[in-house]
Protein backbone atom coordinates (compact mmCIF):
# COMPACT_ATOMS: atom_id res chain seq x y z
CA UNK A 1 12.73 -88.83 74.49
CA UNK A 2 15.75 -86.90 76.03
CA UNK A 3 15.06 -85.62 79.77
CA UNK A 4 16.94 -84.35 82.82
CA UNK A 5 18.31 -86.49 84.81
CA UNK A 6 17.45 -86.77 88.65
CA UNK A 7 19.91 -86.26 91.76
CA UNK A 8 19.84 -89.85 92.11
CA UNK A 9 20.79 -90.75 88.75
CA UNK A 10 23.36 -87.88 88.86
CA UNK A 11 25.07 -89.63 91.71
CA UNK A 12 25.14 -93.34 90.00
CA UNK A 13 26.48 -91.62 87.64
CA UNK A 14 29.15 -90.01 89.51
CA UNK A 15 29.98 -93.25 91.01
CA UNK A 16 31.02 -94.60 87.40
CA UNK A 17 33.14 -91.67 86.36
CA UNK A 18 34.54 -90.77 89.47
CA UNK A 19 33.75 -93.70 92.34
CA UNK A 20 36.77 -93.11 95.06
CA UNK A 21 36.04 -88.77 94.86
CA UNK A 22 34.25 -87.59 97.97
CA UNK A 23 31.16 -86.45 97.53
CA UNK A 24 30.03 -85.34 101.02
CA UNK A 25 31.37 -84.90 104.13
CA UNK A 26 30.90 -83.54 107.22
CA UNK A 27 33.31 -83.39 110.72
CA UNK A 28 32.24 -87.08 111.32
CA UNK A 29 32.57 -89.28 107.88
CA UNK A 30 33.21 -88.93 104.45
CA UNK A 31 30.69 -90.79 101.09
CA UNK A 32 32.71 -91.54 98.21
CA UNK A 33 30.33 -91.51 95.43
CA UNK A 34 30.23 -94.81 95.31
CA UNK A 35 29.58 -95.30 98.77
CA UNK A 36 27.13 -92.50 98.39
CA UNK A 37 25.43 -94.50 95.77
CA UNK A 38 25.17 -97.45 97.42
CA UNK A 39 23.89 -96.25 100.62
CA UNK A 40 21.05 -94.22 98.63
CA UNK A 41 19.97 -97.21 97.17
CA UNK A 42 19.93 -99.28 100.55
CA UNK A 43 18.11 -96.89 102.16
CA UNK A 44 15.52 -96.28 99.17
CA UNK A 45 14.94 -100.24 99.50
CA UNK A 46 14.72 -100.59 103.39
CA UNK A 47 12.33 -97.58 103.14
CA UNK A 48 10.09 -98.88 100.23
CA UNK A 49 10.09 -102.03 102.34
CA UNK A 50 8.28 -100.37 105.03
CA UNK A 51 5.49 -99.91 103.35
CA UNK A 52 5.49 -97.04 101.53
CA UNK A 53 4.48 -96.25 97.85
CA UNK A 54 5.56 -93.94 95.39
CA UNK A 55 4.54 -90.26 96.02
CA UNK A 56 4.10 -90.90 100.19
CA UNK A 57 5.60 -87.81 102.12
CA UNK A 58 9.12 -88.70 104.32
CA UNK A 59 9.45 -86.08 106.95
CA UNK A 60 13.32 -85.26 107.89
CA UNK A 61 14.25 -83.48 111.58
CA UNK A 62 17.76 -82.95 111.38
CA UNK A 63 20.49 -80.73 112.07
CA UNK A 64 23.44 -79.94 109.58
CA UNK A 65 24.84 -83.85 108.59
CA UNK A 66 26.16 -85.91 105.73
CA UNK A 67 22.81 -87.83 106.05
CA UNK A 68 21.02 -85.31 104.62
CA UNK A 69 22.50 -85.79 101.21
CA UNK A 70 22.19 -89.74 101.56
CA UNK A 71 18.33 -89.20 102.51
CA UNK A 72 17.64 -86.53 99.59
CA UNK A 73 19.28 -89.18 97.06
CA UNK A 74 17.75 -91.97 98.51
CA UNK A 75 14.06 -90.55 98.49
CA UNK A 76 14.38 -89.62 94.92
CA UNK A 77 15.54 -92.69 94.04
CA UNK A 78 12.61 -94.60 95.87
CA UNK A 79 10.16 -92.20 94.04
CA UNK A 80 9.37 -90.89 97.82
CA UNK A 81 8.96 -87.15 98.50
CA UNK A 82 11.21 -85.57 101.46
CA UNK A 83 9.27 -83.24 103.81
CA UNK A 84 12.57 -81.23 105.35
CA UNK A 85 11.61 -79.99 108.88
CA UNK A 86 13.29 -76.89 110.19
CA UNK A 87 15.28 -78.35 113.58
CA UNK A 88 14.41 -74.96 115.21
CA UNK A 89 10.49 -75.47 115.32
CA UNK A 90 8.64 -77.11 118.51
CA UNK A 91 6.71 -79.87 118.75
CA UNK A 92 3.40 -78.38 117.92
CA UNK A 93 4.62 -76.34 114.15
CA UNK A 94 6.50 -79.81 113.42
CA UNK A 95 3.16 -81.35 113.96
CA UNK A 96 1.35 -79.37 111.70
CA UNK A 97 3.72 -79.67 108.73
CA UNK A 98 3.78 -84.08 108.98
CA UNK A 99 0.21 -83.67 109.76
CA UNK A 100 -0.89 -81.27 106.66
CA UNK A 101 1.90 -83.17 104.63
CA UNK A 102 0.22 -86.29 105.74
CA UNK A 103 4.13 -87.76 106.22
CA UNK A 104 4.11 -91.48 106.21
CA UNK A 105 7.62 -91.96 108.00
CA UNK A 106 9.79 -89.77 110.31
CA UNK A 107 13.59 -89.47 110.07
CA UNK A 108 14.89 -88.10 113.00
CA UNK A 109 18.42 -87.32 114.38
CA UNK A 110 19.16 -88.17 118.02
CA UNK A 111 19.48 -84.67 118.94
CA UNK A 112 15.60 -83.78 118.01
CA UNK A 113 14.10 -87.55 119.31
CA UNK A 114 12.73 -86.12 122.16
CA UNK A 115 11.01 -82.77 120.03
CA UNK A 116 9.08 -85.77 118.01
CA UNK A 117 8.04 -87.77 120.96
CA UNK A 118 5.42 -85.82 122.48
CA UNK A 119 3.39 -85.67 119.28
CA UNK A 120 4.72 -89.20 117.18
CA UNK A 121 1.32 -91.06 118.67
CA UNK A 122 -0.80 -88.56 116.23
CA UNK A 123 1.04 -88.69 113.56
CA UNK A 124 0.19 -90.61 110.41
CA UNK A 125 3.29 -92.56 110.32
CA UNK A 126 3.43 -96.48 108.97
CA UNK A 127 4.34 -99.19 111.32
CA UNK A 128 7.90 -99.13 111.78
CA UNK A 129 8.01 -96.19 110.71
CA UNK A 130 9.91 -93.70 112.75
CA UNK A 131 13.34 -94.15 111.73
CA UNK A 132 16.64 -92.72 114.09
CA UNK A 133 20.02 -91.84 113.37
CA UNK A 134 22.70 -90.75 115.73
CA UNK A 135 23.88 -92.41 118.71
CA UNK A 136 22.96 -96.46 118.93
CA UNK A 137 21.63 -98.27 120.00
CA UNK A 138 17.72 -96.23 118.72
CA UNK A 139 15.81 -95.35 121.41
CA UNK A 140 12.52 -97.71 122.06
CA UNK A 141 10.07 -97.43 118.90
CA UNK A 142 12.74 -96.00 116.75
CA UNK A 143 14.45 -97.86 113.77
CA UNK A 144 18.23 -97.39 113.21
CA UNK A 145 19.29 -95.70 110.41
CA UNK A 146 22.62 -97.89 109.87
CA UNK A 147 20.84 -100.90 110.60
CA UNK A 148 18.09 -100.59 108.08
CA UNK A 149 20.98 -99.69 105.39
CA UNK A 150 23.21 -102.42 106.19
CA UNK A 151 20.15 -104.83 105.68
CA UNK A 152 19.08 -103.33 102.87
CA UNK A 153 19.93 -104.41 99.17
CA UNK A 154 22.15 -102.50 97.22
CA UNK A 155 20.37 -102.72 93.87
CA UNK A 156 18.51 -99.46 92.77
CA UNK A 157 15.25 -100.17 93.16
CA UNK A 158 12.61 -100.59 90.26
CA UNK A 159 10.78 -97.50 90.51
CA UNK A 160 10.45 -95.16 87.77
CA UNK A 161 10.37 -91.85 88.39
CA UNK A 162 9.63 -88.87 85.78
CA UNK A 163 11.08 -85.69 85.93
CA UNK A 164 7.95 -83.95 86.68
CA UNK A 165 7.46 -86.17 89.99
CA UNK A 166 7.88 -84.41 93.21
CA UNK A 167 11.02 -84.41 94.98
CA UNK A 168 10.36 -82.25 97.99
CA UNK A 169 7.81 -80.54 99.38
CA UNK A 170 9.36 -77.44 101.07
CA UNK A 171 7.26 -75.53 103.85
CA UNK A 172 7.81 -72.40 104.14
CA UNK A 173 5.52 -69.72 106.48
CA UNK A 174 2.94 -67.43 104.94
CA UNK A 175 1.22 -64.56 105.89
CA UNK A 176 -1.65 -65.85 107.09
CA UNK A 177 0.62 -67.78 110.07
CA UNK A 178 0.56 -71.28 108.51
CA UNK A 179 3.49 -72.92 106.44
CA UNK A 180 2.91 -73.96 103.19
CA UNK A 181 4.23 -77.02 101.30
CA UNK A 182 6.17 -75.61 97.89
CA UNK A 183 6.31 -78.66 95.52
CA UNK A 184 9.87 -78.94 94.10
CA UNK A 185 10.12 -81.52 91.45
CA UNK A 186 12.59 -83.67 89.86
CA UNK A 187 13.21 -81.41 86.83
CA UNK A 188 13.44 -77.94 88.44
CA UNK A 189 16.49 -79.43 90.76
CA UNK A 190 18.33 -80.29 87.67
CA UNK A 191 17.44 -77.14 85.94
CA UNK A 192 18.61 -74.73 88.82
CA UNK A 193 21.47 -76.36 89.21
CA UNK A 194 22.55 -76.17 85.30
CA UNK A 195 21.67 -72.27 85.84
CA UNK A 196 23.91 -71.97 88.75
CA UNK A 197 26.75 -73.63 87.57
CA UNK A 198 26.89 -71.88 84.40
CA UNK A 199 26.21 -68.56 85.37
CA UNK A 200 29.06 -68.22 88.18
CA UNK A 201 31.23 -70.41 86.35
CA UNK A 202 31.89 -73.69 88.96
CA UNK A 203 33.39 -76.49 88.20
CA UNK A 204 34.26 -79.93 89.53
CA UNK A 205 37.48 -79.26 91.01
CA UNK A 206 35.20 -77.10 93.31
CA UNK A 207 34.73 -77.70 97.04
CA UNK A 208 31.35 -75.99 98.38
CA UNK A 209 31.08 -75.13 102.42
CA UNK A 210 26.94 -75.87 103.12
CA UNK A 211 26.24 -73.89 106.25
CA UNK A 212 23.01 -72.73 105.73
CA UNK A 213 20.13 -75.18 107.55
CA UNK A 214 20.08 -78.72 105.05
CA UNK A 215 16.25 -77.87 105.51
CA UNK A 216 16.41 -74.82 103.61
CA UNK A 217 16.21 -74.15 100.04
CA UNK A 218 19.26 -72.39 99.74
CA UNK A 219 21.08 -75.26 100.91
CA UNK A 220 19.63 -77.51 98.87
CA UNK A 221 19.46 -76.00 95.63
CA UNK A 222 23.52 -75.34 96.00
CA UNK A 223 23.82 -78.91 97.07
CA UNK A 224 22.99 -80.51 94.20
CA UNK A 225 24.47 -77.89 92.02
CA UNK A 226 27.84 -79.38 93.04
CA UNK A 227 26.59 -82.66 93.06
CA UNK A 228 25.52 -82.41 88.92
CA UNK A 229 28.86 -81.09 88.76
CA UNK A 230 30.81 -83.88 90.15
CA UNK A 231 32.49 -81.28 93.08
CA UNK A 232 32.46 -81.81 97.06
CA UNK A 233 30.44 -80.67 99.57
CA UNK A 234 31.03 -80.16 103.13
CA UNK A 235 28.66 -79.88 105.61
CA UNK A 236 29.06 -77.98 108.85
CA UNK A 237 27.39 -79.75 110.77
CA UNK A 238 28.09 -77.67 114.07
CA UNK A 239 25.00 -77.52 115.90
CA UNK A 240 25.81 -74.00 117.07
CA UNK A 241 27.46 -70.69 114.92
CA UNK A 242 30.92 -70.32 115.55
CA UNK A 243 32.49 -67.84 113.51
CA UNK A 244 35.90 -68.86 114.00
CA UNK A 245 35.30 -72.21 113.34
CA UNK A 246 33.76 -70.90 110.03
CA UNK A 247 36.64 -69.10 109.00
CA UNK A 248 38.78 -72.03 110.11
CA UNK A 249 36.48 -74.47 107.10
CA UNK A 250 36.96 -71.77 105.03
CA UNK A 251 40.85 -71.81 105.07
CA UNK A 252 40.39 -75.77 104.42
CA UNK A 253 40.55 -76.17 100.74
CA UNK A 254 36.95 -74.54 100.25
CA UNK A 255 36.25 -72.65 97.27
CA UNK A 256 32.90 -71.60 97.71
CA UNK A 257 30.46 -70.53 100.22
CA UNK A 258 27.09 -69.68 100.46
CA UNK A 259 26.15 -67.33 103.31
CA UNK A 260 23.62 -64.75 104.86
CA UNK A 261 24.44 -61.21 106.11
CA UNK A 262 24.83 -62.11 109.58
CA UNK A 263 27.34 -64.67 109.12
CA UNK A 264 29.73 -62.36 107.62
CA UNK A 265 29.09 -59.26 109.67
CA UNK A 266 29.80 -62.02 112.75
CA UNK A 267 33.11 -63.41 110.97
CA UNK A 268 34.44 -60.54 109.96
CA UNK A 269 34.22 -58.61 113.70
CA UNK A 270 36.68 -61.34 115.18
CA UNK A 271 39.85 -59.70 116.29
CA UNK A 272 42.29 -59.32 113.53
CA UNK A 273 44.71 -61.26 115.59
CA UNK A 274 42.13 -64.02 114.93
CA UNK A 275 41.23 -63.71 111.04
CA UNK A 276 44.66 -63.54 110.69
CA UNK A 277 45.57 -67.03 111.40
CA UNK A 278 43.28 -68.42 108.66
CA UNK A 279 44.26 -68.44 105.14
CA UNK A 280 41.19 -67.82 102.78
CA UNK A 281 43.37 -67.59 99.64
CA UNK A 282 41.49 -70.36 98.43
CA UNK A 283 38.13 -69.10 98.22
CA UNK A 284 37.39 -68.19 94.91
CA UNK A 285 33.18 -67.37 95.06
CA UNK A 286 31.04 -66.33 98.05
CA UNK A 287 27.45 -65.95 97.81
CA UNK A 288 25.48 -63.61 100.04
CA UNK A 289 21.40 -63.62 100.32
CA UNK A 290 18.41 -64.37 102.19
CA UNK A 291 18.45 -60.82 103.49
CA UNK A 292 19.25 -57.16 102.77
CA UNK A 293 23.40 -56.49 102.41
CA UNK A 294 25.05 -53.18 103.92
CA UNK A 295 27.46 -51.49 101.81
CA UNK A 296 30.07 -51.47 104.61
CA UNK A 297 29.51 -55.36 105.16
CA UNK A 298 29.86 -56.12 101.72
CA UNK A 299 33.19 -54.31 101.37
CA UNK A 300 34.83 -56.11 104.37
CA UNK A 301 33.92 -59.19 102.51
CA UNK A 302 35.70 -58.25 99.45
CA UNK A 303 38.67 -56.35 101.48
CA UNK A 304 39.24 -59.94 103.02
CA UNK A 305 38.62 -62.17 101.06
CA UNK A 306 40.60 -60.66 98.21
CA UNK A 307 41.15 -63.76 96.01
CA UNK A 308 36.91 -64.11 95.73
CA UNK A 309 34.26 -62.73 93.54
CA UNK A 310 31.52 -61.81 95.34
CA UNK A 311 28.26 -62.48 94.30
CA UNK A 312 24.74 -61.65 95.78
CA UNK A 313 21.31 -63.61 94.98
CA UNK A 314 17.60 -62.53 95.05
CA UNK A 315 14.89 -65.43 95.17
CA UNK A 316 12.73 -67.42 96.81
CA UNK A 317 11.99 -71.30 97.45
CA UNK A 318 8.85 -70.81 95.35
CA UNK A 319 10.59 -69.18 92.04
CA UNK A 320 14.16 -70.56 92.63
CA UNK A 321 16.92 -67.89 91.76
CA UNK A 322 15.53 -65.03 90.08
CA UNK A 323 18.16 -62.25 90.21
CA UNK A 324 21.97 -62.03 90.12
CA UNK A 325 24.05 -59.29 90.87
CA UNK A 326 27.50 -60.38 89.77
CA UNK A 327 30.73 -59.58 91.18
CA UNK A 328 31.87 -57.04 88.41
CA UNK A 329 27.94 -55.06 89.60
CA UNK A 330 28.80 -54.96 93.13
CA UNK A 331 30.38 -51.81 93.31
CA UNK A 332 28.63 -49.49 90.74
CA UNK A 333 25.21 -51.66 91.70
CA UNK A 334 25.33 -51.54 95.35
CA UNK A 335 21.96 -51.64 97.21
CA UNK A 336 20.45 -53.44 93.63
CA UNK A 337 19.69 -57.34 93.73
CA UNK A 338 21.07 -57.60 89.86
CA UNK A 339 19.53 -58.41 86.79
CA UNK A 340 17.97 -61.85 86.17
CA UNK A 341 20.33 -64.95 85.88
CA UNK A 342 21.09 -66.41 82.48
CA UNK A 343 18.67 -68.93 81.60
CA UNK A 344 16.29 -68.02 84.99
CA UNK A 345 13.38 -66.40 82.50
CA UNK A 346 12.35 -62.60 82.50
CA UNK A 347 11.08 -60.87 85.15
CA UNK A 348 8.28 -58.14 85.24
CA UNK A 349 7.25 -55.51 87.59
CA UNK A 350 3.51 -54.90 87.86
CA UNK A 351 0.90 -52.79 89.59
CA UNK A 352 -2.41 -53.77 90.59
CA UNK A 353 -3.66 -54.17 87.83
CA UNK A 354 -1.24 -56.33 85.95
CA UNK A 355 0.21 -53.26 84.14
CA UNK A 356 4.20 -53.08 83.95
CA UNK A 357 5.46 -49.84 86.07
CA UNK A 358 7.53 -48.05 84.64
CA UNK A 359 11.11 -47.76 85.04
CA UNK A 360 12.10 -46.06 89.08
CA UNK A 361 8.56 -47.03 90.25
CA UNK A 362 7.61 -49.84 92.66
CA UNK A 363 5.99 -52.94 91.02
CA UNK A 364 4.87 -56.33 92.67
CA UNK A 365 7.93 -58.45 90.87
CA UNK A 366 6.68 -61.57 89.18
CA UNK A 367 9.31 -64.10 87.30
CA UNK A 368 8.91 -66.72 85.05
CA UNK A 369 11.59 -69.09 86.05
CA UNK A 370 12.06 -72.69 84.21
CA UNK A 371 12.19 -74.13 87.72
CA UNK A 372 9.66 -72.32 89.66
CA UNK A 373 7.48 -74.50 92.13
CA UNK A 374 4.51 -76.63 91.38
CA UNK A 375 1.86 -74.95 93.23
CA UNK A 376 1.65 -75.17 97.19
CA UNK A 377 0.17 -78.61 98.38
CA UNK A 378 -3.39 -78.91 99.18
CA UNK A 379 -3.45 -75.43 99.02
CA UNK A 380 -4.95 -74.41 95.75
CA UNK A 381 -6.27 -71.11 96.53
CA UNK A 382 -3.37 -69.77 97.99
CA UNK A 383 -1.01 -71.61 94.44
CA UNK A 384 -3.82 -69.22 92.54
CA UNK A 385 -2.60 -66.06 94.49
CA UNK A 386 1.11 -66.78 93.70
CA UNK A 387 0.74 -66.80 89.94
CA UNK A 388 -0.79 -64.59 87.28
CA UNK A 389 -0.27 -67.13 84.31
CA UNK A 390 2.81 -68.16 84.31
CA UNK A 391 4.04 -65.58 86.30
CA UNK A 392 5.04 -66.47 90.17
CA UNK A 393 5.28 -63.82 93.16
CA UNK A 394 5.56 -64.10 96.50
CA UNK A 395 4.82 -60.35 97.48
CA UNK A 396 8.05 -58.62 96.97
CA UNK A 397 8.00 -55.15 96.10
CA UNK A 398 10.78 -53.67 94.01
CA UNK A 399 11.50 -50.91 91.24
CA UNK A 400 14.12 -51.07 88.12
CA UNK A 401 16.17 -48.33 87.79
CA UNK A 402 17.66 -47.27 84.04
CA UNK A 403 20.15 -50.07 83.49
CA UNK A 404 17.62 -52.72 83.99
CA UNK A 405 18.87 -53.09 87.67
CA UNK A 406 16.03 -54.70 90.36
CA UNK A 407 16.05 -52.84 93.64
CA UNK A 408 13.77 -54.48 96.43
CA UNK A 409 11.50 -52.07 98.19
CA UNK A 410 9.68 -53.91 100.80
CA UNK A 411 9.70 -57.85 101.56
CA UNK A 412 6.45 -60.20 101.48
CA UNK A 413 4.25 -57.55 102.80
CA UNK A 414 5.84 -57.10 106.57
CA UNK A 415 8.12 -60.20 106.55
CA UNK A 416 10.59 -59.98 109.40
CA UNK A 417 14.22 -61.45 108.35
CA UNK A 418 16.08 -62.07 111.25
CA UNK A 419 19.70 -63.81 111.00
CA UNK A 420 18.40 -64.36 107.49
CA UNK A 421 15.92 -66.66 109.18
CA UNK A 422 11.79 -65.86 107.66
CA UNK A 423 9.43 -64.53 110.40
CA UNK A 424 5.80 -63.42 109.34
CA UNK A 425 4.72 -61.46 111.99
CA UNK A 426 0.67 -62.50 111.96
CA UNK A 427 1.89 -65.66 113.07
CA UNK A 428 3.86 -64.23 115.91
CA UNK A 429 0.78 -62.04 116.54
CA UNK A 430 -1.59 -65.00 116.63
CA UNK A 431 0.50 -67.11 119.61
CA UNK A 432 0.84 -63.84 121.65
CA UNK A 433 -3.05 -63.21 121.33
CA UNK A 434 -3.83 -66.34 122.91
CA UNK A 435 -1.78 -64.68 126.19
CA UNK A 436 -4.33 -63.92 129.10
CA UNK A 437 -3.28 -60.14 129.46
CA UNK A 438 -2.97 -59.37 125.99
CA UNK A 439 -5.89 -57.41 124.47
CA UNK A 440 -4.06 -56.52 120.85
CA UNK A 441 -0.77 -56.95 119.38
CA UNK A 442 1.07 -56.38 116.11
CA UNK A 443 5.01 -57.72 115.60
CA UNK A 444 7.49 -55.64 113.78
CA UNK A 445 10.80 -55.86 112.72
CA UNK A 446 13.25 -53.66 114.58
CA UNK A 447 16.97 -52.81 112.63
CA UNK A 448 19.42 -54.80 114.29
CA UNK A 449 23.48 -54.71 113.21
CA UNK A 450 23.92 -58.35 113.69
CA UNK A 451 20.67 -60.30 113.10
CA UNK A 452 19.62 -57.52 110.39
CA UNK A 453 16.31 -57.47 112.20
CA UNK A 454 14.91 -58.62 115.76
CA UNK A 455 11.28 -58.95 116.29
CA UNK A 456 9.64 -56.71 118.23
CA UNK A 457 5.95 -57.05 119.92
CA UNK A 458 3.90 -53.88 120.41
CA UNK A 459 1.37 -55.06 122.73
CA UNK A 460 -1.81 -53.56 124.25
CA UNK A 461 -2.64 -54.51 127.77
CA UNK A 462 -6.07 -56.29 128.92
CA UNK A 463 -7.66 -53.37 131.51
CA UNK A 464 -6.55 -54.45 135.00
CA UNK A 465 -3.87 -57.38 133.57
CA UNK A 466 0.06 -56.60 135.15
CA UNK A 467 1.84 -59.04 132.73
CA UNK A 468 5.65 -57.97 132.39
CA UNK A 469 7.35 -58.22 129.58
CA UNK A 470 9.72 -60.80 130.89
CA UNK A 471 6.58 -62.98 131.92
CA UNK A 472 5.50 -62.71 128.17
CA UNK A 473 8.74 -63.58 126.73
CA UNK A 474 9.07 -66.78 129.11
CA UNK A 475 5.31 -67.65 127.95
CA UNK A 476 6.75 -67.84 124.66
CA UNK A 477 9.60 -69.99 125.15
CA UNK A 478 7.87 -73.07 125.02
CA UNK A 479 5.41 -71.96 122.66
CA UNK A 480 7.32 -70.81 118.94
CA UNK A 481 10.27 -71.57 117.64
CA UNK A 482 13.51 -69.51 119.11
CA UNK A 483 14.29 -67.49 115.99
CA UNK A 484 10.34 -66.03 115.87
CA UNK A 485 10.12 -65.20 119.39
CA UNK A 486 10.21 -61.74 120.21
CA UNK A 487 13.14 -60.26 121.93
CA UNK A 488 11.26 -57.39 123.14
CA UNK A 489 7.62 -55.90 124.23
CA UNK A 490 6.62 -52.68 124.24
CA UNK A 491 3.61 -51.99 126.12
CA UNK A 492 1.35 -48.97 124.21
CA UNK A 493 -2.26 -47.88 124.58
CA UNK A 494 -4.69 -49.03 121.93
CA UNK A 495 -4.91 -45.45 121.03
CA UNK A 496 -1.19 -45.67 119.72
CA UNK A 497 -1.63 -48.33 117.81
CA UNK A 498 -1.91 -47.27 114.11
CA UNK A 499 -4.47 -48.31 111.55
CA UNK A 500 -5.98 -47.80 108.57
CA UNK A 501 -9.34 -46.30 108.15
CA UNK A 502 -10.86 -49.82 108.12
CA UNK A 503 -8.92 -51.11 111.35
CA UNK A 504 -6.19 -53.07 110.04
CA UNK A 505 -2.93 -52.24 111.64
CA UNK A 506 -0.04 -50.32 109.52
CA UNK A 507 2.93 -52.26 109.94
CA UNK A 508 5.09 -50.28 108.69
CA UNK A 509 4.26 -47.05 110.27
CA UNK A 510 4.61 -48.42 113.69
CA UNK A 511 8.06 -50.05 112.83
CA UNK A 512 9.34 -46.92 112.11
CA UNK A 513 7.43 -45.58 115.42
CA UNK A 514 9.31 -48.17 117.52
CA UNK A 515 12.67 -47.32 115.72
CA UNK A 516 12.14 -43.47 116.46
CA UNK A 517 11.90 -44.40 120.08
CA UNK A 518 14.95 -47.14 120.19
């Protein structure tokens, strides 16, 4: 029976057609495909030999690195799911995910060891089970990375693993404050990364520039797209953004980039005595997503990078890609999200009652992509409110103008995107109710040229409490994760807070309250 073929079996692969072509790299080493190969199935082995079965949960804690692509092979070839962690969370939200996701080892970078320590006696992890990579020797209680590979076998292991498997469970935060655990599986990685690849046209003399978070679904999804392809990718695996260091990869044989708003807007305001000493000729396709584009930053892209289509995305980690707007669309299209991508699957626009809107009203969009998620896990009443059939949403409100165009009208119900980062304000709203001097609160998302949006607490005051706004952004700090915390508090009476006629709070019309009185 013919089937797609995993990411692991797309690298063996890879490593008999083309065994001396890099892979991956990053600023530290490079992976042949061979040596890619190799190393996946070492590591699949020493894992298995832990302990673990088919189907158990690996949680990764990582910044940007080449291991990423090692440990993404490797668990797919061991039949093992990986569980990436965001690197920006705090001890207590990277609980919760290996503790909902019931993780049965922990892969940690050196960097993040001590974020894992204060919680690793709780967590459900096998004996010898915390695994570190980085500096050597591993701290106490930690396995090395290189030393479990080097002692490893080199033969694939004998696991069979099906297409439908799960691959990766990928959490990503909801509106009722709590992450949730998309399944990815096997089949929809190969399938999203045949849709990519045909519809903006990439080859394998391509050379892809991953600098969105290895823990993110962006990042991962383009990955492997290069990876069925038989192309390169390079990690930056800077631990901070540097935007001149990002122009400087991109002047270094790179082809293609995938990127979010701020990154350009923050690459393109260097001096001109700067951008000029890089030499982008090379690029030939830049992505932009993950958050709302300005006309004015999307025509400095194209004004400098003059040798590059442009092309802009609209999707989710649930559905996959859903939309396109292709570089030929950006001009005439501007402010639309495209049409859907060839071989994606239809998409509808529907009202309450599962009617279609019509054409230049606003719709809940629903799509019916071939790789769309598996459900969330252990969540099945919140997988039911995703899907009408087998038609996923996650919220988004948009209209469809004449041509068929999708414009996006508001984002997961008040969903904050800040440096194209996700931030559901109830969850923000539940740490800042827990404050002694707080008596209500609601979080908005403020308009911000550089981030695209900053969070923004509105906060009601206990009677008699004297609590700063500096004291409640310090009690934070420790608390959430730095891209959710809010940059500011505004201190109203509970009078000014607006709400419906039942008590719930109208986002919306206090954002634009608070952006009156910026």
């Amino acid at each position: 029976m013919s089937r797609l073929l995993t990411v692991a079996e797309v690298v063996a692969a890879q490593a008999r057609l083309q065994p001396a072509k890099i892979g991956a790299r990053d600023s530290r080493r490079s992976l042949s495909f061979v040596q890619w190969n190799e190393r996946a199935s070492r590591l699949a082995n020493a894992l298995l030999g832990l302990g673990l079965a088919k189907g158990d949960r690996v949680a990764l804690l990582a910044h940007n690195c080449v291991e990423w692509m090692e440990l993404y092979v490797a668990l797919a070839r061991a039949g093992l799911v990986a569980v990436p962690v965001n690197f920006r969370l705090v001890a207590s939200e990277i609980e919760y995910i290996a503790m909902h996701c019931e993780a049965r080892a922990f892969v940690v970078q050196d960097a993040l060891v001590d974020r894992v320590a204060p919680i690793r006696d709780r967590l459900p992890v096998v004996p010898g089970g915390f695994v570190h990579f980085g500096a050597e020797p591993a701290p106490v209680g930690w396995q090395s990375y290189e030393a479990m590979i080097g002692a490893a076998s080199p033969d694939a292991p004998a696991v069979a693993v099906a297409p439908e498997d799960t691959w990766a469970l990928m959490y990503t935060s909801g509106t009722t404050g709590r992450p949730k655990g998309a399944i990815r599986n096997h089949a929809g990685s190969a399938l999203i990364s045949l849709v990519t690849a045909l519809d903006m046209g990439l080859t394998r003399d391509d050379v892809a520039l991953l600098v969105m978070p290895m823990c993110h679904a962006n990042s991962l999804y383009f990955s492997f797209t290069f990876t069925y392809l038989g192309a390169t990718c390079v990690i930056d695996d800077r631990a901070h953004f540097d935007p001149e260091a990002l122009l400087q990869a991109l002047s270094e044989q790179v082809t293609f980039t995938s990127l979010v708003p701020t990154h350009y807007i923050m690459m393109l305001d260097l001096p001109d005595a700067v951008k000029v000493k890089y030499d982008v000729g090379r690029v030939s396709k830049l992505m932009i997503s993950s958050a709302p584009a300005r006309r004015e930053t999307k025509l400095a892209i194209m004004a400098h990078f003059r040798n590059s289509q442009l092309f802009e995305l609209y999707g989710s980690t649930e559905a996959g890609w859903v939309t396109l707007l292709r570089p030929d669309e950006q001009i005439t299209k501007l402010g639309s999200v495209g049409r859907e991508w060839t071989g994606s699957g239809p998409v509808r626009l529907l009202d309450p009652n599962g009617s279609e809107v019509p054409d230049g009203e606003v719709g809940e969009l629903f799509s019916r992509t071939p790789y769309v998620f598996a459900g969330y896990w252990k969540s099945p009443e919140k997988t039911a409110e995703a899907f009408r059939g087998a038609w996923c949403s996650v919220g988004d409100m948009a209209r469809r103008d004449a041509d068929g165009y999708y414009h996006l009208v508001d984002r997961k119900s008040n969903m904050i995107i800040s440096g194209g980062e996700n931030v559901y304000p109830s969850e923000v709203e539940h740490l800042l109710a827990g404050h002694p001097a707080v008596q209500d609160v609601a979080v908005v998302g403020l308009p911000d040229p550089t981030w695209g949006e900053t969070v923004c607490a509105a906060v009601v005051r206990r009677p008699g409490a004297t609590a700063t706004a500096d004291e409640i952004l310090a009690w934070c700090r420790e608390r959430i994760a730095g891209y959710k915390r809010p940059r500011a508090v505004v201190f109203i009476d509970e009078a000014q807070m607006p709400r419906t006629a039942t008590g719930k709070i109208q986002h919306r019309a206090l954002r634009d309250w608070l952006a009156r009185r910026a």
